[in-house]
Structures are given as structure tokens and as C-alpha cells.
N, C-alpha and C. Protein backbone atom coordinates (compact mmCIF):
# COMPACT_ATOMS: atom_id res chain seq x y z
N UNK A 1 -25.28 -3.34 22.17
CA UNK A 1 -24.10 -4.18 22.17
C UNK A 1 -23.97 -4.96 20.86
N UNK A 2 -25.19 -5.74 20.37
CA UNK A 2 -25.23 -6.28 19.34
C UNK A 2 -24.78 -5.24 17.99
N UNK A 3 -25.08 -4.17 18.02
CA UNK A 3 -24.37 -3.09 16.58
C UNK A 3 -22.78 -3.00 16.67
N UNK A 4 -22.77 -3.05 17.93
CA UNK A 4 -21.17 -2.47 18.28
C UNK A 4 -20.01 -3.86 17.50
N UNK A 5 -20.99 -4.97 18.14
CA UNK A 5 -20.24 -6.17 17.57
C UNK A 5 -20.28 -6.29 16.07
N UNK A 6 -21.44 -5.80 15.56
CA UNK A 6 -21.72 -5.64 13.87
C UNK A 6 -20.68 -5.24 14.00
N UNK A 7 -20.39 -3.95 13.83
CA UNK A 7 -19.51 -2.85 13.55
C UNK A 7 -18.23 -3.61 13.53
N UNK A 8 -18.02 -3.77 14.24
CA UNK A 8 -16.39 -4.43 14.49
C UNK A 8 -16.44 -5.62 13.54
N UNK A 9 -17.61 -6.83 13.95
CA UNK A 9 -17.11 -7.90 12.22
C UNK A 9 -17.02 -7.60 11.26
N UNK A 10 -17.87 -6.18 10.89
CA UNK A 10 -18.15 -5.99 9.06
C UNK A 10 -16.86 -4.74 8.86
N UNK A 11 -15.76 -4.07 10.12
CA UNK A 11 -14.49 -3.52 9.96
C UNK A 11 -13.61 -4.39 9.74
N UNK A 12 -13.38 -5.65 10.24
CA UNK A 12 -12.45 -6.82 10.40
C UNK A 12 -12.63 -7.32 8.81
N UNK A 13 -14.03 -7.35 8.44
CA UNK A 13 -14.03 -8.10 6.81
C UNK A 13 -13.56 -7.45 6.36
N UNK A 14 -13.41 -5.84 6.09
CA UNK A 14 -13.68 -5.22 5.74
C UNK A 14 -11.68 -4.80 5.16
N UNK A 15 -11.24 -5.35 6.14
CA UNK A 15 -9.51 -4.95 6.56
C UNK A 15 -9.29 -6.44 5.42
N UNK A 16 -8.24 -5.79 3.93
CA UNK A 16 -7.60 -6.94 3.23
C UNK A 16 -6.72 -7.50 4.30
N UNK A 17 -6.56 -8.93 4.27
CA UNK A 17 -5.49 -10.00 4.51
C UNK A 17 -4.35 -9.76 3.60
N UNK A 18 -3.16 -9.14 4.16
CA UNK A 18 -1.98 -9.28 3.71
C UNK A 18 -0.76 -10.49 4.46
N UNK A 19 0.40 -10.81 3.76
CA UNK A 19 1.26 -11.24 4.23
C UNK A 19 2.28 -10.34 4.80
N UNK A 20 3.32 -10.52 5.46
CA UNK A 20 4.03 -9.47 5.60
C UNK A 20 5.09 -9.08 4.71
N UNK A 21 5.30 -8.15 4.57
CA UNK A 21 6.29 -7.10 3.66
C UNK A 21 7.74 -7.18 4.04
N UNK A 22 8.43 -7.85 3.23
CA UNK A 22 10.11 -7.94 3.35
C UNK A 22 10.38 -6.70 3.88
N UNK A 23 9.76 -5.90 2.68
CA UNK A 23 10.68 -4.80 2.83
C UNK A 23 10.15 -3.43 4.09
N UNK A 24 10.72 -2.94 4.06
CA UNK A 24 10.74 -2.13 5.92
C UNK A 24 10.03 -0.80 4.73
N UNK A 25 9.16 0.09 5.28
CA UNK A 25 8.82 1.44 4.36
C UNK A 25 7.90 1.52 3.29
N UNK A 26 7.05 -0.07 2.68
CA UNK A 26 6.69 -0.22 1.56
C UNK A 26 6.36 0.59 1.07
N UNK A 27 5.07 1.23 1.91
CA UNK A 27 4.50 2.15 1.87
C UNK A 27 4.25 3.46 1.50
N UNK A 28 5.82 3.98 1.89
CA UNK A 28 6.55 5.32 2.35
C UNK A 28 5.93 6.05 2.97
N UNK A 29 5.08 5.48 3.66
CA UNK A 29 4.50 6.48 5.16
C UNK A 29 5.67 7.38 5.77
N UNK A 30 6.43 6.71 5.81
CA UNK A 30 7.96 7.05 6.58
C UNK A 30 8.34 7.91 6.08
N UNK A 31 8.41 8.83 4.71
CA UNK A 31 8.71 9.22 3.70
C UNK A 31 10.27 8.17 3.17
N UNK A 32 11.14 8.61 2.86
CA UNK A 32 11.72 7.78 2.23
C UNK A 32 13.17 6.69 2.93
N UNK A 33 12.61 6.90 4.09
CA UNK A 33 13.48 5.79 4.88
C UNK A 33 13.52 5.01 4.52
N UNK A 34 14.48 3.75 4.54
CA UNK A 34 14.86 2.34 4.24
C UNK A 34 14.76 2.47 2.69
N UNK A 35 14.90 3.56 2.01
CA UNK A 35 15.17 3.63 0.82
C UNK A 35 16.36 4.32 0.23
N UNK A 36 16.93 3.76 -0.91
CA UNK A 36 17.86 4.47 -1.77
C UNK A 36 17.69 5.29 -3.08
N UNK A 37 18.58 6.21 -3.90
CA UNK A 37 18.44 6.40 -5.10
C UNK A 37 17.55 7.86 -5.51
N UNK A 38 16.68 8.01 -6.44
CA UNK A 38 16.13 8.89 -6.77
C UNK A 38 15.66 9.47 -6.64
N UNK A 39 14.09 8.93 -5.41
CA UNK A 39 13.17 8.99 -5.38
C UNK A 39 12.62 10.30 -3.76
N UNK A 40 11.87 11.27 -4.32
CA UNK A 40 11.88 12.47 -3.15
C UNK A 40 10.19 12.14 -2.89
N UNK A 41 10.53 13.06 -1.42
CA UNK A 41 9.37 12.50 -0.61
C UNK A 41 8.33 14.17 -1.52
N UNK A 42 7.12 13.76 -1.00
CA UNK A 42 6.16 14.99 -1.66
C UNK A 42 6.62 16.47 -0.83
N UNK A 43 6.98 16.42 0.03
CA UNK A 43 7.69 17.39 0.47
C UNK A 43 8.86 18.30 0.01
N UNK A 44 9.93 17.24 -0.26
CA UNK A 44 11.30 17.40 -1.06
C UNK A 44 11.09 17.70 -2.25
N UNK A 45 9.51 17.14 -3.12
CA UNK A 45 9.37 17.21 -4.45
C UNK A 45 8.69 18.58 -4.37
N UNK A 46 7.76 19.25 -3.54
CA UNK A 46 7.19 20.18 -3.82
C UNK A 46 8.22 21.78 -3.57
N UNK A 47 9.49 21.10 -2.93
CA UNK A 47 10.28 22.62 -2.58
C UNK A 47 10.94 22.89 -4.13
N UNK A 48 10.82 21.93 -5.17
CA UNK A 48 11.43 22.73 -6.60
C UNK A 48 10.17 23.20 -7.20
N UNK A 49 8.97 22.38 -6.86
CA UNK A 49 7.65 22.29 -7.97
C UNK A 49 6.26 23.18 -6.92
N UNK A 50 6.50 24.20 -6.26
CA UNK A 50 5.49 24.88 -5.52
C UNK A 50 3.93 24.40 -5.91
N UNK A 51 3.78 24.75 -7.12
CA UNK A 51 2.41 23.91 -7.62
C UNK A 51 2.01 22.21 -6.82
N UNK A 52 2.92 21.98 -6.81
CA UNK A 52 2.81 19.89 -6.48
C UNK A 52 2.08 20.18 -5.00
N UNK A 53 2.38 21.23 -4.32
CA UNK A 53 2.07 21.08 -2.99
C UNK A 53 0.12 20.81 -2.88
N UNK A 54 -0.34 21.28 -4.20
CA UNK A 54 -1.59 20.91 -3.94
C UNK A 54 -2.40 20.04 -4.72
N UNK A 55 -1.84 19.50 -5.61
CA UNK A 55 -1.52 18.16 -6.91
C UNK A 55 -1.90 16.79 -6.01
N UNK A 56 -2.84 16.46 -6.18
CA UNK A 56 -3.34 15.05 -5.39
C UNK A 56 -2.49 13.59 -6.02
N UNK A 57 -1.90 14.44 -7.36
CA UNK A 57 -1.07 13.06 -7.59
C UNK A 57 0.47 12.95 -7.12
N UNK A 58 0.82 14.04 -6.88
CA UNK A 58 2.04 13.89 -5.71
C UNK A 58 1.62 14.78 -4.21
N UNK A 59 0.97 14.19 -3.71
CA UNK A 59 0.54 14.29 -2.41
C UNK A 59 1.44 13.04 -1.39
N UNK A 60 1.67 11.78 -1.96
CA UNK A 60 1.89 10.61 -0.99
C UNK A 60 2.74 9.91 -1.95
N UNK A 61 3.55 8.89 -1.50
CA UNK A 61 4.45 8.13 -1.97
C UNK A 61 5.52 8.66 -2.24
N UNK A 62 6.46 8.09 -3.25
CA UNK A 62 7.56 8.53 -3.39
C UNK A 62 7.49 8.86 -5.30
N UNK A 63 8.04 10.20 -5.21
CA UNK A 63 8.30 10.61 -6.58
C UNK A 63 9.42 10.53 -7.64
N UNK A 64 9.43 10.32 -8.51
CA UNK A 64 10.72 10.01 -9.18
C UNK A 64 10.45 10.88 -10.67
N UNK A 65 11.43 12.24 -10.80
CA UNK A 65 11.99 12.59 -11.52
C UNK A 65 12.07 12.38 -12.71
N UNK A 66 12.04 12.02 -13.89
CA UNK A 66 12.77 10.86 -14.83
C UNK A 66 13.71 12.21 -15.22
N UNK A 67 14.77 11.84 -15.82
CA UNK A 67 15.93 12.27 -16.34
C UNK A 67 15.64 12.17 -18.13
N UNK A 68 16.22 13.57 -18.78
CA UNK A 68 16.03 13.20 -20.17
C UNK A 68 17.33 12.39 -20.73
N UNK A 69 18.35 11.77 -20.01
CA UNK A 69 19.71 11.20 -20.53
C UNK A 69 19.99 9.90 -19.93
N UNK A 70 19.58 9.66 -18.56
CA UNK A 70 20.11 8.85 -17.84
C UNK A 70 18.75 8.07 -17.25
N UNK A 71 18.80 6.55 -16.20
CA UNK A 71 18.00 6.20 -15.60
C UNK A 71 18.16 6.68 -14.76
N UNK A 72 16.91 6.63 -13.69
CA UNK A 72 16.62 6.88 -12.24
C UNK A 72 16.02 5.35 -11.70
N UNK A 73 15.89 5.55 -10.29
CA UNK A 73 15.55 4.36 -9.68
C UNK A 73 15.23 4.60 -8.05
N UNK A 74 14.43 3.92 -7.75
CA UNK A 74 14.60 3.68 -5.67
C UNK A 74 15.27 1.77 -5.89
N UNK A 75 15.73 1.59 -4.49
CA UNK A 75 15.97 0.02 -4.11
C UNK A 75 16.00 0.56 -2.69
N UNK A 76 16.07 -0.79 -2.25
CA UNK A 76 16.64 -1.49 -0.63
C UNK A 76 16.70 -2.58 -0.42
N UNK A 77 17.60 -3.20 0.59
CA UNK A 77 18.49 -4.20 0.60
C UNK A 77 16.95 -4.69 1.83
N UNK A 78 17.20 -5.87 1.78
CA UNK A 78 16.18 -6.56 2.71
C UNK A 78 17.00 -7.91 3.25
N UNK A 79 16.31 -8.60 3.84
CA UNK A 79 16.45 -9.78 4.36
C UNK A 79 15.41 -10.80 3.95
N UNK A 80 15.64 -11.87 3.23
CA UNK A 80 14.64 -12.80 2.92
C UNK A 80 14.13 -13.34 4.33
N UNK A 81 12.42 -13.37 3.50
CA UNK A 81 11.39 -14.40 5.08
C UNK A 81 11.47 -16.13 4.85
N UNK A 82 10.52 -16.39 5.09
CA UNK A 82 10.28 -17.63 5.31
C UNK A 82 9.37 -17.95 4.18
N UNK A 83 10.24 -19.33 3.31
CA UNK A 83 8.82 -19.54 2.15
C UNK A 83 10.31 -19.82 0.86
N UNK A 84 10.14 -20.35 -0.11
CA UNK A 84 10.72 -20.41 -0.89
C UNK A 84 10.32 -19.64 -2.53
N UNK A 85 9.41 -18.83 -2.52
CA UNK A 85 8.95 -18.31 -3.05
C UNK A 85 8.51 -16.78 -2.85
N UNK A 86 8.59 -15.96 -3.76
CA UNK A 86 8.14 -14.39 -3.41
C UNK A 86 7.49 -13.89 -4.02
N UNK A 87 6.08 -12.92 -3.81
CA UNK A 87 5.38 -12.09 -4.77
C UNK A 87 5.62 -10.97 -4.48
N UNK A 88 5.47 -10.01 -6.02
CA UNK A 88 6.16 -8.46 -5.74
C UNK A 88 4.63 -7.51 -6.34
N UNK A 89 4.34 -6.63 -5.17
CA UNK A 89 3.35 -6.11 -5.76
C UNK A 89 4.23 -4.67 -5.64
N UNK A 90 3.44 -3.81 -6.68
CA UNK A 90 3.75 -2.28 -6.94
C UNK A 90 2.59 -1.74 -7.16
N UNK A 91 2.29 -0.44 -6.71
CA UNK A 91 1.07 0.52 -7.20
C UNK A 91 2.30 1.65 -7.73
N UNK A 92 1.49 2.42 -8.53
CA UNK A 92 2.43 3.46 -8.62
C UNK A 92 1.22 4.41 -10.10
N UNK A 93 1.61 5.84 -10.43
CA UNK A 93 0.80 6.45 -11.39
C UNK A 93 2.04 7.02 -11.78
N UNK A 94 1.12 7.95 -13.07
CA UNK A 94 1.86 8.61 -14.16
C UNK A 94 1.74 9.94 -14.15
N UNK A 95 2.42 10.93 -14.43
CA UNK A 95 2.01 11.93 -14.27
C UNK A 95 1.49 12.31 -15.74
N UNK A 96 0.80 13.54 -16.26
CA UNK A 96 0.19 13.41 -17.47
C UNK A 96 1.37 14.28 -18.70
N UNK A 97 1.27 13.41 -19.76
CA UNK A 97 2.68 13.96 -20.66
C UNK A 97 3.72 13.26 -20.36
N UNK A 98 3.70 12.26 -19.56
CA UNK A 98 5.05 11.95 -19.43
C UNK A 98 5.69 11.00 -21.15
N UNK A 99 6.47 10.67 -21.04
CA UNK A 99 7.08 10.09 -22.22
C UNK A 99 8.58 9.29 -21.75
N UNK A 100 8.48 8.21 -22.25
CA UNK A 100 9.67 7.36 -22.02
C UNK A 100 10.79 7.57 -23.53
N UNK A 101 12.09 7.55 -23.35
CA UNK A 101 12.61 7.35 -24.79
C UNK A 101 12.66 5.96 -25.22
N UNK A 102 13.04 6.67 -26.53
CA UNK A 102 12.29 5.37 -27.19
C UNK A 102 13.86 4.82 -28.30
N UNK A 103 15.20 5.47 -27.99
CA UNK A 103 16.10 5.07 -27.85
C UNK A 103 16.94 3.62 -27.81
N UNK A 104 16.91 2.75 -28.50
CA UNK A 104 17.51 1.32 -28.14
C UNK A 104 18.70 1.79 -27.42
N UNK A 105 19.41 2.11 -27.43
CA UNK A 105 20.79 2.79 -26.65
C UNK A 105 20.43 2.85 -25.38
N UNK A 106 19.16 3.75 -25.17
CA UNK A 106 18.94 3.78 -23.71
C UNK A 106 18.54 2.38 -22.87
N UNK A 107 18.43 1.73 -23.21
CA UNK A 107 17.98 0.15 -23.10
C UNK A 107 19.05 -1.10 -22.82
N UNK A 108 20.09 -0.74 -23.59
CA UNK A 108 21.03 -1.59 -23.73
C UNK A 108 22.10 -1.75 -23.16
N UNK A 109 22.34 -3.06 -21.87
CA UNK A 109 23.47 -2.86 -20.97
C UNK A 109 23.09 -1.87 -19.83
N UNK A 110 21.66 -2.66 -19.32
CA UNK A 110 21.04 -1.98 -18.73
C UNK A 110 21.97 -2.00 -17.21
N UNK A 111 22.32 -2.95 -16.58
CA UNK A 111 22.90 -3.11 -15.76
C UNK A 111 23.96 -1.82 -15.52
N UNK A 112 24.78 -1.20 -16.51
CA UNK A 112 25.93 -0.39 -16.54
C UNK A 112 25.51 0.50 -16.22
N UNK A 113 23.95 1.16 -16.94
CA UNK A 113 23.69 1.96 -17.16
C UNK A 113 22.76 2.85 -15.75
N UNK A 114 22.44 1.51 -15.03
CA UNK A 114 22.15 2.19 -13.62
C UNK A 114 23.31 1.94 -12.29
N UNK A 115 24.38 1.78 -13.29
CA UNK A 115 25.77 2.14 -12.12
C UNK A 115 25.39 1.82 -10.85
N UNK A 116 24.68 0.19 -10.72
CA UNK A 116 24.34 -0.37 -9.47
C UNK A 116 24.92 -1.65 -8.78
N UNK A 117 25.99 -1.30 -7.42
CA UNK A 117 26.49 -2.39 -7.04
C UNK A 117 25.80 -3.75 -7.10
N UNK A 118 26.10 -4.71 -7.44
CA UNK A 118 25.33 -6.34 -7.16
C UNK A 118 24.60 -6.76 -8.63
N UNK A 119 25.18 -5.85 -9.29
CA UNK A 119 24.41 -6.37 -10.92
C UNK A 119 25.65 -6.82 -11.97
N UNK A 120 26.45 -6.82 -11.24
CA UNK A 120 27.72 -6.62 -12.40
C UNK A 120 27.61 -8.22 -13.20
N UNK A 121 27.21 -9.02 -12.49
CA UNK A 121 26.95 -10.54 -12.92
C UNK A 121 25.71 -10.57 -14.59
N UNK A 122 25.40 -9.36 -14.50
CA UNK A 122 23.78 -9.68 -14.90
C UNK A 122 24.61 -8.74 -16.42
N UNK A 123 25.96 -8.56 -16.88
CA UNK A 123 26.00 -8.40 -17.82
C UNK A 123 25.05 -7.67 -19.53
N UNK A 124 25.34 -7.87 -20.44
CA UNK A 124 24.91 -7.32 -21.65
C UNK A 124 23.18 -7.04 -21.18
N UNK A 125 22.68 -6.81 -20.28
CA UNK A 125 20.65 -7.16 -20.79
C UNK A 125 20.27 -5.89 -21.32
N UNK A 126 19.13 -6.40 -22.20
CA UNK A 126 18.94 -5.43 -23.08
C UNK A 126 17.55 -5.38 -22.45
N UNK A 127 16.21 -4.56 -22.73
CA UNK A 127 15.05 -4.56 -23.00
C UNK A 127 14.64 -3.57 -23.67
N UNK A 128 13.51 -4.16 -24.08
CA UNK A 128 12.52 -3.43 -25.17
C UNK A 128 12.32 -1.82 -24.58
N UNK A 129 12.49 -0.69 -25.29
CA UNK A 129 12.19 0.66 -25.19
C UNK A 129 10.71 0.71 -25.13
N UNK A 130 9.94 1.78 -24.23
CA UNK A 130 9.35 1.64 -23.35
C UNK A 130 9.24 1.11 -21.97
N UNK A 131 9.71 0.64 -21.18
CA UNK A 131 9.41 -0.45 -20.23
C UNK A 131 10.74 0.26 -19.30
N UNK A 132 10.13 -0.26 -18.09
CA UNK A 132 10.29 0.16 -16.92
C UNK A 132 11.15 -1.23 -16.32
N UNK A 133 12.59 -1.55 -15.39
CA UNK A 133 13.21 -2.47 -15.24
C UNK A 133 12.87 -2.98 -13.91
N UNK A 134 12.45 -3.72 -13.32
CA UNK A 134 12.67 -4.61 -12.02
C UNK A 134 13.46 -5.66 -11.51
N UNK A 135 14.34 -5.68 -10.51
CA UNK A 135 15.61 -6.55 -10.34
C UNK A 135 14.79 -7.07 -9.12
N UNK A 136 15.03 -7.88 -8.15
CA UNK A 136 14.99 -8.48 -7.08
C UNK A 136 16.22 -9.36 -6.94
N UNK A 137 17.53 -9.14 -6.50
CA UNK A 137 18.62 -9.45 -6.60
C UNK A 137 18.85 -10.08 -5.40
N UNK A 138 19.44 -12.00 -5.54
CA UNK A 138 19.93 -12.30 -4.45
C UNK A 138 21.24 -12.84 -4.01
N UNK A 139 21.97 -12.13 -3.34
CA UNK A 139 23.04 -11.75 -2.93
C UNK A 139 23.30 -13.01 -2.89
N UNK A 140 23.05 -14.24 -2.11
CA UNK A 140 23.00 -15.35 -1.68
C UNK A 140 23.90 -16.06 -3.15
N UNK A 141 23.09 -16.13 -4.11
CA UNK A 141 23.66 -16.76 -5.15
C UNK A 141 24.38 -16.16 -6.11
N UNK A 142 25.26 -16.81 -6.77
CA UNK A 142 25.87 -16.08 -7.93
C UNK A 142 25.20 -15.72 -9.07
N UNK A 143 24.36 -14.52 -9.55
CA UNK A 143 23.60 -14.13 -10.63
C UNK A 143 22.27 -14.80 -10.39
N UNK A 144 21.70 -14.98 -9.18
CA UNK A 144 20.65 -15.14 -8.98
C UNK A 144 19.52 -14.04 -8.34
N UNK A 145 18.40 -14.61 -8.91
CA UNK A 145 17.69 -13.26 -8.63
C UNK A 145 16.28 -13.10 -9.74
N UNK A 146 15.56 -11.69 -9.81
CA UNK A 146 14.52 -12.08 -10.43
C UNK A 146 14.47 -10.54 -11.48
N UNK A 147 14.52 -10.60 -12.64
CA UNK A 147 13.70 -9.82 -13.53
C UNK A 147 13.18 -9.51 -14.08
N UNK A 148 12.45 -8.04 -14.23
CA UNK A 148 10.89 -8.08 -15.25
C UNK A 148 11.16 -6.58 -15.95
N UNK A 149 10.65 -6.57 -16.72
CA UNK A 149 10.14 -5.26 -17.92
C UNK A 149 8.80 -5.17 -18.08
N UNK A 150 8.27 -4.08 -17.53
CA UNK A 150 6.77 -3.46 -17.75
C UNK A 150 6.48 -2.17 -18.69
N UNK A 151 6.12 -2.23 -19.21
CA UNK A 151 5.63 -1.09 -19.97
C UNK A 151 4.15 -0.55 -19.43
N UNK A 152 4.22 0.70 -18.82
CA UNK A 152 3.42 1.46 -18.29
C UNK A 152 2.63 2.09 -19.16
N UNK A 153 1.36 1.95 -18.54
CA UNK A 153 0.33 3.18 -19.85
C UNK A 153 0.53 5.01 -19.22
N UNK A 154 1.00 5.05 -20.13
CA UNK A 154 1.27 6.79 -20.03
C UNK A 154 0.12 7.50 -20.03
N UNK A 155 -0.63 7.06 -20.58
CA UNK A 155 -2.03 7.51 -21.04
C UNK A 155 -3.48 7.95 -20.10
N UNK A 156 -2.86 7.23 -19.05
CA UNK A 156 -3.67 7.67 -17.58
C UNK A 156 -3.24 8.15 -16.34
N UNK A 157 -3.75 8.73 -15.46
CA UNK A 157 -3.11 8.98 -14.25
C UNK A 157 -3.48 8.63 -12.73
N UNK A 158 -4.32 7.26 -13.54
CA UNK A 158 -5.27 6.31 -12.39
C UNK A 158 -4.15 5.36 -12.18
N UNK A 159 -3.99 4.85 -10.81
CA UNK A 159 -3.46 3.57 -9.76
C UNK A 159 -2.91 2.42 -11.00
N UNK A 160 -1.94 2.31 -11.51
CA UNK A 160 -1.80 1.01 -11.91
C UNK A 160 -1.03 -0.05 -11.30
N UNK A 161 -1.09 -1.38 -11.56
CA UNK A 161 -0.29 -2.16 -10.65
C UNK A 161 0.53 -3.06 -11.39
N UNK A 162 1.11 -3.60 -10.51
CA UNK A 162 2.07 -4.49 -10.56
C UNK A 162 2.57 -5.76 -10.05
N UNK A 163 1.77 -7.16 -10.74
CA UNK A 163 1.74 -7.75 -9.65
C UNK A 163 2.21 -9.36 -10.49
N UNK A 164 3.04 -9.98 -9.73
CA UNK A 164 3.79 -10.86 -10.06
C UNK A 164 4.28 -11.65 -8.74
N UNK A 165 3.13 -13.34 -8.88
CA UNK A 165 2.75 -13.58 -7.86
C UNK A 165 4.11 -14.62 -7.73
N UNK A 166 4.86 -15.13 -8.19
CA UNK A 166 6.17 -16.40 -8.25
C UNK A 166 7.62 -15.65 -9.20
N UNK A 167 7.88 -15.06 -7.90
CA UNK A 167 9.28 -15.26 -7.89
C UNK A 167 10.04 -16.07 -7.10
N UNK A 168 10.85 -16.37 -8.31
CA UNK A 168 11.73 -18.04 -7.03
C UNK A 168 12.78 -17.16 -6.75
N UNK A 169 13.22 -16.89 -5.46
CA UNK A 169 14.05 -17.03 -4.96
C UNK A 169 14.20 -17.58 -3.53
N UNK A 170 15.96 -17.50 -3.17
CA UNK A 170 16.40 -18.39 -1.98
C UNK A 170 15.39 -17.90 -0.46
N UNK A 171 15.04 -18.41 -0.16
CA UNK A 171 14.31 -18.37 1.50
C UNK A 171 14.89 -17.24 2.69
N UNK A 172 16.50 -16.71 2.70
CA UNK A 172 16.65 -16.56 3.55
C UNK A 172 17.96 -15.80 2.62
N UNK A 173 18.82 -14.73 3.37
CA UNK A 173 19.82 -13.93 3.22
C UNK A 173 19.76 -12.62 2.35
N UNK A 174 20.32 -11.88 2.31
CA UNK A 174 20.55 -10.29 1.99
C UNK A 174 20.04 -10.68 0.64
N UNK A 175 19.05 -9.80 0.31
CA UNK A 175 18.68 -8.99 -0.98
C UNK A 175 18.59 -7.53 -1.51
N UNK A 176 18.28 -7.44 -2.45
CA UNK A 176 17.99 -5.88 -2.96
C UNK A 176 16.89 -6.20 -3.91
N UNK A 177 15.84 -4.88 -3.89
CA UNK A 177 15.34 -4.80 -4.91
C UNK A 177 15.30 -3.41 -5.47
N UNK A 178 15.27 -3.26 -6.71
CA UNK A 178 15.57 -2.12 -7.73
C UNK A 178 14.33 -2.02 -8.72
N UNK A 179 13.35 -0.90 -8.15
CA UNK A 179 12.57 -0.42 -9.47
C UNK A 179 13.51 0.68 -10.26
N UNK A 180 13.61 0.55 -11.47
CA UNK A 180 14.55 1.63 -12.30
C UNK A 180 13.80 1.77 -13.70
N UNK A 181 13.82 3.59 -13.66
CA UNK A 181 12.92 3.95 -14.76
C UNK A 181 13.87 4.64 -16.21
N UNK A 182 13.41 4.55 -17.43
CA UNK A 182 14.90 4.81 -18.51
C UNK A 182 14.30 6.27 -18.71
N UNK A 183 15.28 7.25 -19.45
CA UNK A 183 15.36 8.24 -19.96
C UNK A 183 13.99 8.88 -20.32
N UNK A 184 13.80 9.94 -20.01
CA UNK A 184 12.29 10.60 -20.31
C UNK A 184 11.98 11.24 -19.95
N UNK A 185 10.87 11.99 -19.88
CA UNK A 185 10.40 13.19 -19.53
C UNK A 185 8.64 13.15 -18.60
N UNK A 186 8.68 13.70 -17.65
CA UNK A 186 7.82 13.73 -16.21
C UNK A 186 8.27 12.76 -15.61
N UNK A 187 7.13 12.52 -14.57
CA UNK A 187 7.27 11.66 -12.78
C UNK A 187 6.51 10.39 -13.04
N UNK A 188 7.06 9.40 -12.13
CA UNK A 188 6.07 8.18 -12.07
C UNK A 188 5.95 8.64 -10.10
N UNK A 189 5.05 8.22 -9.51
CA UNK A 189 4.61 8.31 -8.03
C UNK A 189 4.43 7.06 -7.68
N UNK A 190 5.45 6.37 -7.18
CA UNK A 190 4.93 4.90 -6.47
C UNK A 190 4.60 5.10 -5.17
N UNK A 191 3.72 4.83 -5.56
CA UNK A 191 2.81 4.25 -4.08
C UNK A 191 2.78 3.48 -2.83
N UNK A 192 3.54 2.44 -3.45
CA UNK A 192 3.69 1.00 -2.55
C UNK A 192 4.47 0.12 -3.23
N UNK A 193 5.42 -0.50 -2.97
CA UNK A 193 6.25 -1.66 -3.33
C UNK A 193 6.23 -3.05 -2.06
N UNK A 194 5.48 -3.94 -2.36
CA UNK A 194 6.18 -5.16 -1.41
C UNK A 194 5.99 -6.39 -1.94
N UNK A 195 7.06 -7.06 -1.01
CA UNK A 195 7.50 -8.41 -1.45
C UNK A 195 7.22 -9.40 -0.31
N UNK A 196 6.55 -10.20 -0.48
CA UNK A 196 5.74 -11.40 0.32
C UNK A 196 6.10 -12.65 -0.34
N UNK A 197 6.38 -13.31 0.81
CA UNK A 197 6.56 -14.85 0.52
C UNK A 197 5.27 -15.66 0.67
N UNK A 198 5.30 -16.66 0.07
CA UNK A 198 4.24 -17.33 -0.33
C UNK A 198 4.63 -18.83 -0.09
């Protein structure tokens, strides 16, 4: 009896403490329910790419394409929790060769350029070539909301993350959030996206 109880405290330590996840799917266990935009399940990705079906780096999550002209992206609309504050974590990898352009054009007036309802406020933004865009958009306010530019290492095809523990936004009403990737060539595989209040 006494092992059995081991067993079970040193599984319980053993289980990270999370908060809960705004968003419905983080995961994409689901494959790509409660999601929008680009992004195909390993299934959907392996009926163009026969090879992928046995590729451990698109085995799980959601895959995204990149386009050599245009951005790609996933979002979903959520409902704010409780807390006046939000952290956004991302896992996600690279596939090998990939390449971002390196284009200022592709960068500029980024908002237009991913032809996405609820950004029209967010006008001229530019960012640095290389880098990958993150919105957390809240509906609630006029041009309120949260953004970031990451520049990804291309250079590996190990777990990288993404983690950005204070975002302010409003407590409560309709959001979206938008990972969106610029012009380039291979896949990024996210893994997990969620947003926890704090």
C-alpha cells in the first residue's frame, strides 16, 4: 500500500501546474478545431507530402506551409478569464532549410498584408525582416491589444519557445489571437499556443 501511495505522490509532482488556457484546442489534440487560417493537421499535411507521414517533426501539432509571396497564419477568437493580466506561451519547430524573406516590403503594413478582420486600427506597422508577428487583439477596446516580433532560429529543429509572461490586457470580452508567419520557404510545426491569466 505504502508504494502504491509513493507512486501516486511522485506522479502528482511529477504533473507541471498549469493555469488554464483561454484558448479552447491549444494543444491541437483536436487537430485543428477552434482554429482558423493556414494551418493543416499532420494528416491534411501528409496527403500532399507522403514522406511527412513518417517525419517525427510533423507527426503532431499544427503545420504551416510558408508561402514564397504572401503571409500565412492560424488565430482564434476567445473569451477573456479572470485576472487583468495575460501570459502567452508557444512551442513550435522548424523544419530544416527553411528560410524567411528578407524583403522590407514583405514586412511593411503588416496588418494589410495578412488581410485580417480586427486589425484595421493597427495601421502602417512595420517589423524587422526575419521575425515572425504575434497579435493578441482586444476587441473590447479601440486598438487595444498586444504585439510581438520573434525571430526564430532556423538553424535547429529542436522545441523552441515562446514565452511572454505580461500582457496587459482587459479581464473579460471577445479576443483574437494571431500567430502570422512572412514570406518564405518550408514549415514551422506549432505545437502548443496558450494564453493564461495571471
Amino acid at each position: 500500500m505504502r508504494s502504491l501511495l509513493f507512486a501516486l505522490v511522485t506522479l502528482v509532482c511529477a504533473i507541471p501546474l498549469h493555469a488554464d488556457n483561454a484558448l479552447q484546442n491549444g494543444d491541437f489534440t483536436d487537430g485543428s478545431n477552434h482554429w482558423e487560417g493556414d494551418g493543416k493537421t499532420p494528416d491534411e499535411y501528409a496527403q500532399d507530402n507522403p514522406s511527412a507521414a513518417s517525419d517525427p517533426l510533423t507527426s503532431k501539432g499544427i503545420i504551416i506551409e510558408l508561402k514564397p509571396n504572401s503571409w500565412s497564419r492560424i488565430s482564434q477568437d476567445f473569451n477573456g478569464a479572470q485576472g487583468t493580466h495575460y501570459a502567452l506561451h508557444i512551442t513550435y519547430k522548424v523544419s530544416p532549410g527553411t528560410t524567411l524573406s528578407n524583403r522590407a516590403d514583405d514586412y511593411t503594413n503588416i496588418a494589410s498584408l495578412i488581410r485580417f478582420e480586427g486589425y484595421e486600427n493597427y495601421g502602417f506597422l512595420s517589423i524587422e525582416p526575419g521575425h515572425i508577428w504575434i497579435m493578441v487583439k482586444d476587441f473590447e477596446e479601440s486598438g487595444g491589444g498586444y504585439q510581438e516580433r520573434f525571430a526564430p532560429n532556423l538553424g535547429t529543429t529542436e522545441i523552441q519557445k515562446i514565452d511572454d509572461p505580461g500582457l496587459p490586457m482587459a479581464p473579460s470580452g471577445r479576443k483574437i489571437t494571431t500567430v502570422a508567419f512572412p514570406p518564405g520557404n518550408g514549415t514551422f510545426v506549432i505545437l502548443s499556443v496558450s494564453i493564461t491569466s495571471s
